[in-house]
Every structure is written in C-alpha cells, then in structure tokens.
PDB file of N, CA and C in Angstrom:
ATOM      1  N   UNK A   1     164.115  17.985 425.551  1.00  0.00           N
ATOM      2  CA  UNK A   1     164.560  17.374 424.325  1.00  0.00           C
ATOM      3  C   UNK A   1     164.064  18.227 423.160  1.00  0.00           C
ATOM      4  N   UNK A   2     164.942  18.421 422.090  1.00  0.00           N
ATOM      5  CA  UNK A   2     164.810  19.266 420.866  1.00  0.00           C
ATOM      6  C   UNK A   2     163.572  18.389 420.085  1.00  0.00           C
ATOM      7  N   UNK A   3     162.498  19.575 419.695  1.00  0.00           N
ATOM      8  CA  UNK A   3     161.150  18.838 419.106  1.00  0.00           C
ATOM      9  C   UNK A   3     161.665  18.759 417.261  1.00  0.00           C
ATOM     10  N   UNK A   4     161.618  17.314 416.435  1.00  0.00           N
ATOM     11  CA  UNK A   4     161.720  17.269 415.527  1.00  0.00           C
ATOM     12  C   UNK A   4     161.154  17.686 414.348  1.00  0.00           C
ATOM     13  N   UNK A   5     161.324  18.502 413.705  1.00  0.00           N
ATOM     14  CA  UNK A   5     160.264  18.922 412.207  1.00  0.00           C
ATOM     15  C   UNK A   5     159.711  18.306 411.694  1.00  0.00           C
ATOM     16  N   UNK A   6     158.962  17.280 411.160  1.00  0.00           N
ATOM     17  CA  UNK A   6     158.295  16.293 410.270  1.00  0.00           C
ATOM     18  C   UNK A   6     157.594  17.308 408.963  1.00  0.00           C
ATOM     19  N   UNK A   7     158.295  16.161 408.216  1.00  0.00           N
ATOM     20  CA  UNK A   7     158.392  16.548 406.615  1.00  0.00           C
ATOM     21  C   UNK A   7     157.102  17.774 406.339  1.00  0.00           C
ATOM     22  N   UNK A   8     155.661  17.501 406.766  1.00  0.00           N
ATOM     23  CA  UNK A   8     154.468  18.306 406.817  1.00  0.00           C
ATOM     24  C   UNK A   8     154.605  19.091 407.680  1.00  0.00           C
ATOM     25  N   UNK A   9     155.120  19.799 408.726  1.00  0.00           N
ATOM     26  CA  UNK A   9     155.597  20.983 409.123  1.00  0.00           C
ATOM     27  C   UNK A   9     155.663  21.935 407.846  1.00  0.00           C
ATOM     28  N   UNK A  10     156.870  21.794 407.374  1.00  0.00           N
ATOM     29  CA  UNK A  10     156.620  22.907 406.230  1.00  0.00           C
ATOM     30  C   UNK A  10     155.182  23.733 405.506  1.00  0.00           C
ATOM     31  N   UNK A  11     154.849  22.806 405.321  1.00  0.00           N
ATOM     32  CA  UNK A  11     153.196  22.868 404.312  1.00  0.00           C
ATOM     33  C   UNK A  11     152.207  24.078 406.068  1.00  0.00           C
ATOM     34  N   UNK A  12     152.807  23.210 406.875  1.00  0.00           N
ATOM     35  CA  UNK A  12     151.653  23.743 407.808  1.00  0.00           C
ATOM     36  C   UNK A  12     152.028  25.335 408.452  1.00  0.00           C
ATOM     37  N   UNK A  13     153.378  25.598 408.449  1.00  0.00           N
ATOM     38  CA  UNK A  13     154.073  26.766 408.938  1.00  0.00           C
ATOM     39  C   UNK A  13     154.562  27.144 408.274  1.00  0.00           C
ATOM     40  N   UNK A  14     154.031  28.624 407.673  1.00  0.00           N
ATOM     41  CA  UNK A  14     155.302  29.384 406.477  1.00  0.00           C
ATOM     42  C   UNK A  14     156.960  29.953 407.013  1.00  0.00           C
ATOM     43  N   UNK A  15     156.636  30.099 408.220  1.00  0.00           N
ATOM     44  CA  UNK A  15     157.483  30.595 408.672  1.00  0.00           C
ATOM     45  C   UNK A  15     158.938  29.144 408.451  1.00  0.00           C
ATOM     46  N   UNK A  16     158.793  28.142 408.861  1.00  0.00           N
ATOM     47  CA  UNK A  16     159.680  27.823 408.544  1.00  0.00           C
ATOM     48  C   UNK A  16     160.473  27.341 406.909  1.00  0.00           C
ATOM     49  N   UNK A  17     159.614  28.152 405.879  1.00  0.00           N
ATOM     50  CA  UNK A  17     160.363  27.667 404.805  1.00  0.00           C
ATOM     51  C   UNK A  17     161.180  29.513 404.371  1.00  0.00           C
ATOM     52  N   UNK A  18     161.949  28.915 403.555  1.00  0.00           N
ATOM     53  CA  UNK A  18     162.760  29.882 403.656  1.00  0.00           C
ATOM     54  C   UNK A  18     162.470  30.892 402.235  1.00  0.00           C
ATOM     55  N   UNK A  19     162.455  32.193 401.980  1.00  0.00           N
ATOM     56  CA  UNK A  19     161.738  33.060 401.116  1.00  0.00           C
ATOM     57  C   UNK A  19     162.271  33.242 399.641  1.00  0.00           C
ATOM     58  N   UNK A  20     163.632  32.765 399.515  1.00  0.00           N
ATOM     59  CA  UNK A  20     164.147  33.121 397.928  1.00  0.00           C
ATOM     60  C   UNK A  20     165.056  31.693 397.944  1.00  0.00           C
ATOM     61  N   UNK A  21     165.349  31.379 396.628  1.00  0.00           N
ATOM     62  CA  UNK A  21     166.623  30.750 396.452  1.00  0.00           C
ATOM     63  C   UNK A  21     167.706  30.982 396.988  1.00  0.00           C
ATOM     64  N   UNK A  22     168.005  32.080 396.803  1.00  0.00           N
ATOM     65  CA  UNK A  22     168.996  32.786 397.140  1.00  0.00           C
ATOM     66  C   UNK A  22     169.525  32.903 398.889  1.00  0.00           C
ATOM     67  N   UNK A  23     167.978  32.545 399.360  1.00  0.00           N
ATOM     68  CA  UNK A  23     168.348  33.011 401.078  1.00  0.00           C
ATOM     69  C   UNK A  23     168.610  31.041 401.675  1.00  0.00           C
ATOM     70  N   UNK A  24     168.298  30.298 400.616  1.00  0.00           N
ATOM     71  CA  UNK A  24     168.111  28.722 400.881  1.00  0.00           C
ATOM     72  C   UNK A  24     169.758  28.509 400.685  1.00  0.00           C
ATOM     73  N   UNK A  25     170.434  29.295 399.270  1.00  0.00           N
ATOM     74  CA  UNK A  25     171.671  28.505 399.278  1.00  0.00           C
ATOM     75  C   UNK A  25     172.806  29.528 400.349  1.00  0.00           C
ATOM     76  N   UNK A  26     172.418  30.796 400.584  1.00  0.00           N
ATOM     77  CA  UNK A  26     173.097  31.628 401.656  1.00  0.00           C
ATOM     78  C   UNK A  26     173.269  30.638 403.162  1.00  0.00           C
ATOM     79  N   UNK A  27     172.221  30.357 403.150  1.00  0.00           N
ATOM     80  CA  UNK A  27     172.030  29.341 404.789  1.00  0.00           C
ATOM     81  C   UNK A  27     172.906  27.935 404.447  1.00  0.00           C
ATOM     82  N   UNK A  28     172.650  27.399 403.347  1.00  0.00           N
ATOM     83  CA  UNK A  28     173.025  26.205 403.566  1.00  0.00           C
ATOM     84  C   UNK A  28     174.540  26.871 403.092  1.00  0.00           C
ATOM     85  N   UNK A  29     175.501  27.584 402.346  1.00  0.00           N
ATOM     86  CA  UNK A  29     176.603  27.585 402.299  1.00  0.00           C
ATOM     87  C   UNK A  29     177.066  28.218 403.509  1.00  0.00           C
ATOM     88  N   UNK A  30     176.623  28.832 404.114  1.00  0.00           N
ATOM     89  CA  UNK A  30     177.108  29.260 405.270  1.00  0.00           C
ATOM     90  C   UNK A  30     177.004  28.046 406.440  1.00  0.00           C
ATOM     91  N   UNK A  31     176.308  27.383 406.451  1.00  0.00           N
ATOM     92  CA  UNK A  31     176.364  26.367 407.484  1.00  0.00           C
ATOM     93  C   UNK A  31     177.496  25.485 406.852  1.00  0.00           C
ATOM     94  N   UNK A  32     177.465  25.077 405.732  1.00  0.00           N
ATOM     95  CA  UNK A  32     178.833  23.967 405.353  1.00  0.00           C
ATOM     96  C   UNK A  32     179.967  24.848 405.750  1.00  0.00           C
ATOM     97  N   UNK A  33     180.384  25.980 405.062  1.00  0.00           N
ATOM     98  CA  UNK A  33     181.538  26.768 404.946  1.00  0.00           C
ATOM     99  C   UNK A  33     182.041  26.840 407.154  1.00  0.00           C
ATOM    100  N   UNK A  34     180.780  27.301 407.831  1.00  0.00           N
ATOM    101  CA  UNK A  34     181.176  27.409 409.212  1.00  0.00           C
ATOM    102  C   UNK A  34     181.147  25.726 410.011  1.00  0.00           C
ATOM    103  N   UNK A  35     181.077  24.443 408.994  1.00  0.00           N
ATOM    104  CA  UNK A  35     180.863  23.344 409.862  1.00  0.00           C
ATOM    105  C   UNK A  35     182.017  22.877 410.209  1.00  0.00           C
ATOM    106  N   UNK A  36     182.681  22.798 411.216  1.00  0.00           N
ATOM    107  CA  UNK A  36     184.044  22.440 411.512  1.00  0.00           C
ATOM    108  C   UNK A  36     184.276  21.076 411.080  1.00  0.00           C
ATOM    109  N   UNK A  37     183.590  20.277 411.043  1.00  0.00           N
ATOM    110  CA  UNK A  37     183.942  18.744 410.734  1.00  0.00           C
ATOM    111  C   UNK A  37     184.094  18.728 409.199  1.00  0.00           C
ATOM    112  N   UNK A  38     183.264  19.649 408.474  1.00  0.00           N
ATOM    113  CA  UNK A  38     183.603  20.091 406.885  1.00  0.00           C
ATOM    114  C   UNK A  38     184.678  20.593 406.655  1.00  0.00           C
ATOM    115  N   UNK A  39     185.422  21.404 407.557  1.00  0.00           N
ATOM    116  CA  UNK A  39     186.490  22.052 407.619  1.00  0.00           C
ATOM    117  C   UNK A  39     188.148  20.801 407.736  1.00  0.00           C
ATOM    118  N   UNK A  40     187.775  20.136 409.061  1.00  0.00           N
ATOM    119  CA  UNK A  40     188.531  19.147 409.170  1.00  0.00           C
ATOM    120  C   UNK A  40     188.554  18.071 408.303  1.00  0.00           C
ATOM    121  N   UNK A  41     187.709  17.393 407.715  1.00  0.00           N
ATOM    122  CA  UNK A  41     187.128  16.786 406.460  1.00  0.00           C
ATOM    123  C   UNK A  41     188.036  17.043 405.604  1.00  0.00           C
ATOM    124  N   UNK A  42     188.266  18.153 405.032  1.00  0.00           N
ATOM    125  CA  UNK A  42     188.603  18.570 403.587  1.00  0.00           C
ATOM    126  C   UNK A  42     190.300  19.070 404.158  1.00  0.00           C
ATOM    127  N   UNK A  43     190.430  19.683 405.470  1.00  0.00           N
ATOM    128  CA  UNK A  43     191.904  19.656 405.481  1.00  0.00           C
ATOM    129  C   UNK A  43     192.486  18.566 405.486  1.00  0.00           C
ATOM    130  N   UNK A  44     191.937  17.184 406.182  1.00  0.00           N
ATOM    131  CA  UNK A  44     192.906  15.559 406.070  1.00  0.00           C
ATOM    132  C   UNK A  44     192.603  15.511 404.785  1.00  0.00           C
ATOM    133  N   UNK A  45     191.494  15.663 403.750  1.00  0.00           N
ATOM    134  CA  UNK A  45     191.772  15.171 402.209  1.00  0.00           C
ATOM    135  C   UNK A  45     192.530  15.929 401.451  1.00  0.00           C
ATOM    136  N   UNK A  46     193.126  16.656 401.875  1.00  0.00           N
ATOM    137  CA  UNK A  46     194.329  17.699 401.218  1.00  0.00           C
ATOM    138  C   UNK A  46     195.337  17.282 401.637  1.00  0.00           C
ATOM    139  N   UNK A  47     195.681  17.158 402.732  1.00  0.00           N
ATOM    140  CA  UNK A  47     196.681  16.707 403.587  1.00  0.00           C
ATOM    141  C   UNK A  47     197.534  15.406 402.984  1.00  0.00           C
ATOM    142  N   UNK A  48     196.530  14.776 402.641  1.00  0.00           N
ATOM    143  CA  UNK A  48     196.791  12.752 402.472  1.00  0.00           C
ATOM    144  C   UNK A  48     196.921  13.005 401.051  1.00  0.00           C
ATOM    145  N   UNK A  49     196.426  14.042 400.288  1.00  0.00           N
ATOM    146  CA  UNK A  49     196.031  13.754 398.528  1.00  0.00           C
ATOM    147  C   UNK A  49     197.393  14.380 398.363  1.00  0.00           C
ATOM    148  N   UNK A  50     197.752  15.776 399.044  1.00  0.00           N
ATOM    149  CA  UNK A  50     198.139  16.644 397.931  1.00  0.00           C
ATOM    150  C   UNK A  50     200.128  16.164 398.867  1.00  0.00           C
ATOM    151  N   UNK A  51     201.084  16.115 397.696  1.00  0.00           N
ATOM    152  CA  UNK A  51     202.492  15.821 398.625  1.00  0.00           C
ATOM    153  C   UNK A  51     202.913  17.391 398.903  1.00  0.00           C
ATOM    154  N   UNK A  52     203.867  17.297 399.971  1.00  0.00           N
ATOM    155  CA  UNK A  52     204.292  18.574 400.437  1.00  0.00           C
ATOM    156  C   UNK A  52     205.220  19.177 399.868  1.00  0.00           C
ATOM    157  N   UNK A  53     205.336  18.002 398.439  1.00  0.00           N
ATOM    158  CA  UNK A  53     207.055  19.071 397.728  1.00  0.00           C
ATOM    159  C   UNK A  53     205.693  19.440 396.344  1.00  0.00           C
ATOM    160  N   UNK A  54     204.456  19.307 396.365  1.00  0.00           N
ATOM    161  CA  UNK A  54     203.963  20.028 395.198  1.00  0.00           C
ATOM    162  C   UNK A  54     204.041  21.562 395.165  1.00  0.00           C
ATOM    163  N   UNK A  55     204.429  22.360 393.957  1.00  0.00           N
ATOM    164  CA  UNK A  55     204.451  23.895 394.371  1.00  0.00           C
ATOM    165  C   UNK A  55     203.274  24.089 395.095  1.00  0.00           C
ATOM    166  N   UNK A  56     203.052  25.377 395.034  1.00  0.00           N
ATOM    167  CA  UNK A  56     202.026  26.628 395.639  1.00  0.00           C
ATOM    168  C   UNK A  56     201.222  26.210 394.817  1.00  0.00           C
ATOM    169  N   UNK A  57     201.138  26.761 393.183  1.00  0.00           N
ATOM    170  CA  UNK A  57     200.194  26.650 392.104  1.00  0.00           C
ATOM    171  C   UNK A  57     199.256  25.418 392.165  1.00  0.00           C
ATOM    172  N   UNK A  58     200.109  24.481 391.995  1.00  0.00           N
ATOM    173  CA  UNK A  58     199.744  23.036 392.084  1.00  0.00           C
ATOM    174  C   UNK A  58     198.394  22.531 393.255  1.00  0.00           C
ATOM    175  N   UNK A  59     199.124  23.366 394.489  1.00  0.00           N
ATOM    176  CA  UNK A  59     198.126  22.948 395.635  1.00  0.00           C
ATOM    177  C   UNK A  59     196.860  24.221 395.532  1.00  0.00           C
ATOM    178  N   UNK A  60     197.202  24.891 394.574  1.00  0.00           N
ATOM    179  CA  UNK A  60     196.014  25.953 394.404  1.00  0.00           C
ATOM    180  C   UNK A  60     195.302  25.413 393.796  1.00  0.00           C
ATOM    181  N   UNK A  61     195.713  24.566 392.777  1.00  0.00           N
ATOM    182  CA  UNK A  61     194.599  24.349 391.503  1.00  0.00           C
ATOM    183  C   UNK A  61     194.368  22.613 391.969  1.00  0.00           C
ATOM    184  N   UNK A  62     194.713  21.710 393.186  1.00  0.00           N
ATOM    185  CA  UNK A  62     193.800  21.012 393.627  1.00  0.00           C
ATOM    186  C   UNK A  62     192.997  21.649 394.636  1.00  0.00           C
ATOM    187  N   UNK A  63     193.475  22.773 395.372  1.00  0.00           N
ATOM    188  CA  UNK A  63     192.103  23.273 396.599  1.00  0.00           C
ATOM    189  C   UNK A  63     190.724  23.798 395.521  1.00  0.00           C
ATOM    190  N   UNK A  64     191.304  24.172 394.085  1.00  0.00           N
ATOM    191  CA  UNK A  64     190.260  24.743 393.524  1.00  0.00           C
ATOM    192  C   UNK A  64     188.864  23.528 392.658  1.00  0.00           C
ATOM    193  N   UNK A  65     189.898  22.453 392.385  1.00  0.00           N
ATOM    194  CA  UNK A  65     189.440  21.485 392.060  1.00  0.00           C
ATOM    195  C   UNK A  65     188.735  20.913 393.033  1.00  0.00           C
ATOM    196  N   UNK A  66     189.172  20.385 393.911  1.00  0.00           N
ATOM    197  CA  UNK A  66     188.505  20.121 395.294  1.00  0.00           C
ATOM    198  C   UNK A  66     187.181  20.863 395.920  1.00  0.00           C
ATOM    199  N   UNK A  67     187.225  22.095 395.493  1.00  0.00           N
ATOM    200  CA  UNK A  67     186.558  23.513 395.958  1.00  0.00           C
ATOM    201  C   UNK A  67     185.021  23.016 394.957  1.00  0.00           C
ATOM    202  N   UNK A  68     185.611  22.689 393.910  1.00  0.00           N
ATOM    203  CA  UNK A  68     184.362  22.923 392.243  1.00  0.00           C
ATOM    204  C   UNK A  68     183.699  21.865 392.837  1.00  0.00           C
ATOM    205  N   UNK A  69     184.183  20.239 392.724  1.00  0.00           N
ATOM    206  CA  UNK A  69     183.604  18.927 392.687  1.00  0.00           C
ATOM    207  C   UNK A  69     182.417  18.728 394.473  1.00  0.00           C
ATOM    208  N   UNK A  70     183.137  19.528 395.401  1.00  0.00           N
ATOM    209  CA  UNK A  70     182.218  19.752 396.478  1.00  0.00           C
ATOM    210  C   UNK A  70     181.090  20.495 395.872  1.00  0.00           C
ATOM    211  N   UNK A  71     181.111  22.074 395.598  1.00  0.00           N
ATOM    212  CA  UNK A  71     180.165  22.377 395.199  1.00  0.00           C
ATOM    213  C   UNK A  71     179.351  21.963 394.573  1.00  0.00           C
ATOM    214  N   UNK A  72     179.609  21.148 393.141  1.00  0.00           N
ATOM    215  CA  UNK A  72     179.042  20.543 392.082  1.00  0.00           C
ATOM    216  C   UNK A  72     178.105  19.609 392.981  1.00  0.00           C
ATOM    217  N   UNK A  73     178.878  18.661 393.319  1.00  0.00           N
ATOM    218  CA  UNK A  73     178.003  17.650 394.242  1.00  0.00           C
ATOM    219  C   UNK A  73     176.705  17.886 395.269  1.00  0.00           C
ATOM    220  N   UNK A  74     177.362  19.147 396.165  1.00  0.00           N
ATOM    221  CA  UNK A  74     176.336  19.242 397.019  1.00  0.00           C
ATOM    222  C   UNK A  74     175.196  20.059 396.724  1.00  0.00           C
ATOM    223  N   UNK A  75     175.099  20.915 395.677  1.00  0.00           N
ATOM    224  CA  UNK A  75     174.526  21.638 394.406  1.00  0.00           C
ATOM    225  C   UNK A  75     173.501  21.007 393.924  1.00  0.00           C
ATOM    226  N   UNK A  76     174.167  19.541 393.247  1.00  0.00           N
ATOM    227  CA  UNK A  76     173.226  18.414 392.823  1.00  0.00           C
ATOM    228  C   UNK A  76     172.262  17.818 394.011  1.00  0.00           C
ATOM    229  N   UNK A  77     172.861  17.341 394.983  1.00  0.00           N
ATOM    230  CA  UNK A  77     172.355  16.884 396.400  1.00  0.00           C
ATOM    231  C   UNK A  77     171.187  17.618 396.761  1.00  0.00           C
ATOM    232  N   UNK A  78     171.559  19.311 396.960  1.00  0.00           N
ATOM    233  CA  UNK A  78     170.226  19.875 397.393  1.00  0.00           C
ATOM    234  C   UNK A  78     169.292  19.985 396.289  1.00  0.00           C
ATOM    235  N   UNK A  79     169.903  19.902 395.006  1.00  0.00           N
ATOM    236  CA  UNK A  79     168.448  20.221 393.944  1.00  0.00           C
ATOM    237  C   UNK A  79     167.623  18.882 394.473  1.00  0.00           C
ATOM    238  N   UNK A  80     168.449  17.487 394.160  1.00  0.00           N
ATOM    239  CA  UNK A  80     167.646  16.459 393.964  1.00  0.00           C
ATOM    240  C   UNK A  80     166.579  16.150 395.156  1.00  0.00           C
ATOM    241  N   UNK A  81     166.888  16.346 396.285  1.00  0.00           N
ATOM    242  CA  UNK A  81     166.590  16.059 397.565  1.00  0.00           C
ATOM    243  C   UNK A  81     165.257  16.994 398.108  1.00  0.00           C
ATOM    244  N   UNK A  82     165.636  18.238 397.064  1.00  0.00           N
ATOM    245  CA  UNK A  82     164.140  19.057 397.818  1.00  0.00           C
ATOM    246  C   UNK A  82     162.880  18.639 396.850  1.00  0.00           C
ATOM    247  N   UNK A  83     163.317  17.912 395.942  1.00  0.00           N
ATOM    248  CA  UNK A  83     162.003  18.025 394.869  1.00  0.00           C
ATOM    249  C   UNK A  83     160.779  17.589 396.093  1.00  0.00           C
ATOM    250  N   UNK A  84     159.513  17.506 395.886  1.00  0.00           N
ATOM    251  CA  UNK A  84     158.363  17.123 397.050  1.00  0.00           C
ATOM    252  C   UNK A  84     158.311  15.370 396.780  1.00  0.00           C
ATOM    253  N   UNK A  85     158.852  14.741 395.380  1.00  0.00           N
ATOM    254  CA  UNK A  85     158.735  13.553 395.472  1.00  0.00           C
ATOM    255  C   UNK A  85     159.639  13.008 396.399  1.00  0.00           C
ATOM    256  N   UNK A  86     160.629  13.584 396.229  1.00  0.00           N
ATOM    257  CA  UNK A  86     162.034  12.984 397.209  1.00  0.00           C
ATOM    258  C   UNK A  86     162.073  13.291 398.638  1.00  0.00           C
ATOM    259  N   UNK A  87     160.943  14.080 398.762  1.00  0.00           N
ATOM    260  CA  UNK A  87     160.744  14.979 400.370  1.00  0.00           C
ATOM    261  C   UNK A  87     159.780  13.318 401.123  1.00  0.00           C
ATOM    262  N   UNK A  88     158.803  13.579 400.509  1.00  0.00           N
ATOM    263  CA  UNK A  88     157.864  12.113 400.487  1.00  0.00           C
ATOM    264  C   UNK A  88     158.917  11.058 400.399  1.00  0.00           C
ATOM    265  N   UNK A  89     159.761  10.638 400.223  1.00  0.00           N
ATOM    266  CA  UNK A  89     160.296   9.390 400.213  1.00  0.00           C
ATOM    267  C   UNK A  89     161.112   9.480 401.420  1.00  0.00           C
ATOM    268  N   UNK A  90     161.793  10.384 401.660  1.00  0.00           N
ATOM    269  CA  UNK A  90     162.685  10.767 402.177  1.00  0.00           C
ATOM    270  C   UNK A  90     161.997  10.619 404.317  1.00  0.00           C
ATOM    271  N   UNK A  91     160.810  11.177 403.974  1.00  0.00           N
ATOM    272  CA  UNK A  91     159.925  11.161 405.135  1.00  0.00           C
ATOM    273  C   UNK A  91     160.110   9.919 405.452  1.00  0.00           C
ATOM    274  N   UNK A  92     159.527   9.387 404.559  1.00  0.00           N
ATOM    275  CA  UNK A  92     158.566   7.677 404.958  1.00  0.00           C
ATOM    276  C   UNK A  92     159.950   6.752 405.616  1.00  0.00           C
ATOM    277  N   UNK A  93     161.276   7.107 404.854  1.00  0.00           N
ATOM    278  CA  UNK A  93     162.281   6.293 405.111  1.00  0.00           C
ATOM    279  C   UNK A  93     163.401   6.720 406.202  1.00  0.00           C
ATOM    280  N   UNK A  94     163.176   7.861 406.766  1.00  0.00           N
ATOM    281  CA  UNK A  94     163.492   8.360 407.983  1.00  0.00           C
ATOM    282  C   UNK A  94     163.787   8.049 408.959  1.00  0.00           C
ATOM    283  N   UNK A  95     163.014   7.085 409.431  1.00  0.00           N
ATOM    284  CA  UNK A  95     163.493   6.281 410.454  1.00  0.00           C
ATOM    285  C   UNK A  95     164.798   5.096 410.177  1.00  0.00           C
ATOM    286  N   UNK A  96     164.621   4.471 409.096  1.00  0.00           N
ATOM    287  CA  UNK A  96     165.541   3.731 408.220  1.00  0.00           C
ATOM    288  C   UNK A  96     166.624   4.089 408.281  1.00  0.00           C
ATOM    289  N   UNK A  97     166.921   5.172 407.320  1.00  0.00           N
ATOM    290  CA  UNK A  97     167.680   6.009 407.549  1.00  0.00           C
ATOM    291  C   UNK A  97     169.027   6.536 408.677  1.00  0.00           C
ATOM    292  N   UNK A  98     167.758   6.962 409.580  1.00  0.00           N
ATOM    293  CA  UNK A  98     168.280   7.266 411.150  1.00  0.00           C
ATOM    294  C   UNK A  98     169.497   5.777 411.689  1.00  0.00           C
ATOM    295  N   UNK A  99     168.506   5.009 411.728  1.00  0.00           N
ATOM    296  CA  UNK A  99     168.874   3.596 412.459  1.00  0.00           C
ATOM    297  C   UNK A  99     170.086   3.478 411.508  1.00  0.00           C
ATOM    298  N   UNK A 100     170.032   3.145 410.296  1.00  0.00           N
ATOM    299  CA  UNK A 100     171.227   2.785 409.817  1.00  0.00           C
ATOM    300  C   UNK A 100     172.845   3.158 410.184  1.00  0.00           C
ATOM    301  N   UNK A 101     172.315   5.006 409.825  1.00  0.00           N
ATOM    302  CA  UNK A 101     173.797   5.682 410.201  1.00  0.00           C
ATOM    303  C   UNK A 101     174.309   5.369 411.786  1.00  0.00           C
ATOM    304  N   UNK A 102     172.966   5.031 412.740  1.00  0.00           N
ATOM    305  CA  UNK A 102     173.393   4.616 413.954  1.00  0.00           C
ATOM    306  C   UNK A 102     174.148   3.535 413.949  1.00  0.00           C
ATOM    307  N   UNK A 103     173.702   2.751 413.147  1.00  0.00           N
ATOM    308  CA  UNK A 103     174.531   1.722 413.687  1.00  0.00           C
ATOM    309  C   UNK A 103     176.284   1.363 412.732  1.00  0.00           C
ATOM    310  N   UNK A 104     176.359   2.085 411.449  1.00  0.00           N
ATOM    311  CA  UNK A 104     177.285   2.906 410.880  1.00  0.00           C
ATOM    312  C   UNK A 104     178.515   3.164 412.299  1.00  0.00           C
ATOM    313  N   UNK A 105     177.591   4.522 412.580  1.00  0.00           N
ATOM    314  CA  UNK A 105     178.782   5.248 413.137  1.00  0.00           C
ATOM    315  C   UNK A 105     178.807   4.484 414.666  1.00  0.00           C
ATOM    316  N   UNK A 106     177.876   3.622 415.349  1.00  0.00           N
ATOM    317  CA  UNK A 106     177.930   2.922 416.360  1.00  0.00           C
ATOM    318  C   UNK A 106     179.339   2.005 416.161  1.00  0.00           C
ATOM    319  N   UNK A 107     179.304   1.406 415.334  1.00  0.00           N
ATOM    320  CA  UNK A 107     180.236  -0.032 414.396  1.00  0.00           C
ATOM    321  C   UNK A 107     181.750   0.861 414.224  1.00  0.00           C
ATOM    322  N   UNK A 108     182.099   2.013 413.505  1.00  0.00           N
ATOM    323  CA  UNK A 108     182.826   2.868 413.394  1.00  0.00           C
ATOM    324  C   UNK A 108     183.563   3.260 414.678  1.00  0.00           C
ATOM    325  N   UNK A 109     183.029   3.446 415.863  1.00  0.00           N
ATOM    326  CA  UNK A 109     182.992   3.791 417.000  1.00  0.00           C
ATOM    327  C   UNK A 109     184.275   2.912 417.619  1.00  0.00           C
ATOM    328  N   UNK A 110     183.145   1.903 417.690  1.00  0.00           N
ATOM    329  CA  UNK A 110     183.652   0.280 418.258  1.00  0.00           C
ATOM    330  C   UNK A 110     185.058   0.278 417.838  1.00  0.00           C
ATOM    331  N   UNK A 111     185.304   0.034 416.580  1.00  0.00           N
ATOM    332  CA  UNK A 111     186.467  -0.374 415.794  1.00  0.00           C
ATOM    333  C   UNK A 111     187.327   0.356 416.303  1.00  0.00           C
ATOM    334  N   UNK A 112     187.009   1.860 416.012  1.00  0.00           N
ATOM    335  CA  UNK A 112     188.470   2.658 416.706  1.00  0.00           C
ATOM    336  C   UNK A 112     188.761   2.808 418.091  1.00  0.00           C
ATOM    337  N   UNK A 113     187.647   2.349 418.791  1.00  0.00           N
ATOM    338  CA  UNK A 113     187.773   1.710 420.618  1.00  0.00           C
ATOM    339  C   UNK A 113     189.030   0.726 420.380  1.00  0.00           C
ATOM    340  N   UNK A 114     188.747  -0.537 420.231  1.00  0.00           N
ATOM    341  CA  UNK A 114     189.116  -1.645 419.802  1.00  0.00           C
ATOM    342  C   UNK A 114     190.555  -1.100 419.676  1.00  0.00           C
ATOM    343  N   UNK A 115     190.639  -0.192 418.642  1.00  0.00           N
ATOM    344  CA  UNK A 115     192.144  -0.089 417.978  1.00  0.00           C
ATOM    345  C   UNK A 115     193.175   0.357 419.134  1.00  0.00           C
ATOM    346  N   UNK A 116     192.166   1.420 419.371  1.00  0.00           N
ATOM    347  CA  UNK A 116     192.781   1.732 420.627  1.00  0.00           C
ATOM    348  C   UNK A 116     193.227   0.810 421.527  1.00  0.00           C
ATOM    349  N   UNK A 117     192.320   0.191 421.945  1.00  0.00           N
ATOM    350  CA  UNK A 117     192.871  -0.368 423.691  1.00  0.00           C
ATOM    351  C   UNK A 117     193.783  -1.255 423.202  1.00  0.00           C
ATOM    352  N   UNK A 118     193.339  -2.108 421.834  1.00  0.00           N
ATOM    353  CA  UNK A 118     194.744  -2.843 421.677  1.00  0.00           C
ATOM    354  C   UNK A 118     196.111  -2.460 421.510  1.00  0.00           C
ATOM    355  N   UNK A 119     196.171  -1.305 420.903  1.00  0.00           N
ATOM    356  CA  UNK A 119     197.371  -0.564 421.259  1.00  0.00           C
ATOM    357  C   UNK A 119     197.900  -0.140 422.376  1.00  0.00           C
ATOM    358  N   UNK A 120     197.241  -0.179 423.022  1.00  0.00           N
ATOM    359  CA  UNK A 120     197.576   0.058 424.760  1.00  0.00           C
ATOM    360  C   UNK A 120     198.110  -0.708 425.131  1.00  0.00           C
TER     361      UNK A 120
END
C-alpha cells in the first residue's frame, strides 16, 4: 500500500518540497494539462456550452475564456491553499475531508448504478 505524506513531512524532508515557484507551477500545470479526466471535463463543458452552428472565432474565444477562468481559479486555489495556516487546517481536517468526498462519489456511484439497471 502507497505510504501517505502527512502535512509535517515537508518541514522534516527537503527533498520533498519543491525548489522555485516556477518548478511548483511547471509540475502542477503539467499534471492538470496531462490529467485525462481534466481533459474530458472541459471537452463535455464545451461540448454542452458551446452550439455547433457557432463559428470557429466564437468557439475560440469561449475555449479562451474557458482557458483564463480555469487558470484564474486554480491560480487562486494553489495560492490560498499553500499558505502554512491553510496547510494546518487543511491537515487537521483531512480525514473529514477524505470521508466526505467518499461518500459524495460513493452516493454519485449508486445513482448512476440505479439509472442504469433501471434502464435495463
């Protein structure tokens, strides 16, 4: 089983923090940009948003719009999230956290089971 990091890892191992700004937002845009579910994500919200008789231009300047408000957001997300106060909160409520989205995407799960077999 994969051993988990806890928040004080960092402090205790240099090796795992990462050396410039620059090499923090390289990793993390490269992990969004290569995450396939980010990928699939944003092609159904194009898909459903944008109609298929809009020109070229049109669907350029919502992929670009689309493109800004991700960045913007997740931009904000990582500033707010690394401060050490929010690291500390973030620790303590971790488990919380965890459990919740479990039972989120557990519940999520169910439903589209459900949808399924009744359609069957």
């Amino acid at each position: 089983m994969a051993q988990r990091h806890q928040p004080s890892d960092l402090a205790n191992d240099p090796s795992l923090l990462l050396s410039s700004r620059r090499q923090a937002f390289s990793r993390g845009f490269t992990t969004n940009i290569l995450n396939p579910k980010a990928l699939v994500f944003f092609i159904s919200l194009m898909s459903s948003l944008v109609p298929s008789t809009m020109s070229i231009p049109g669907k350029m300047a919502a992929l670009v719009i689309l493109w800004s408000l991700s960045l913007a957001w997740f931009s904000f997300l990582a500033w707010a999230l690394s401060t050490k106060r929010m690291q500390r909160k973030l620790g303590s409520a971790a488990i919380y956290i965890d459990g919740l989205c479990g039972v989120l995407f557990s519940g999520i799960g169910v439903t589209i089971f459900t949808q399924v077999i009744s359609g069957l």
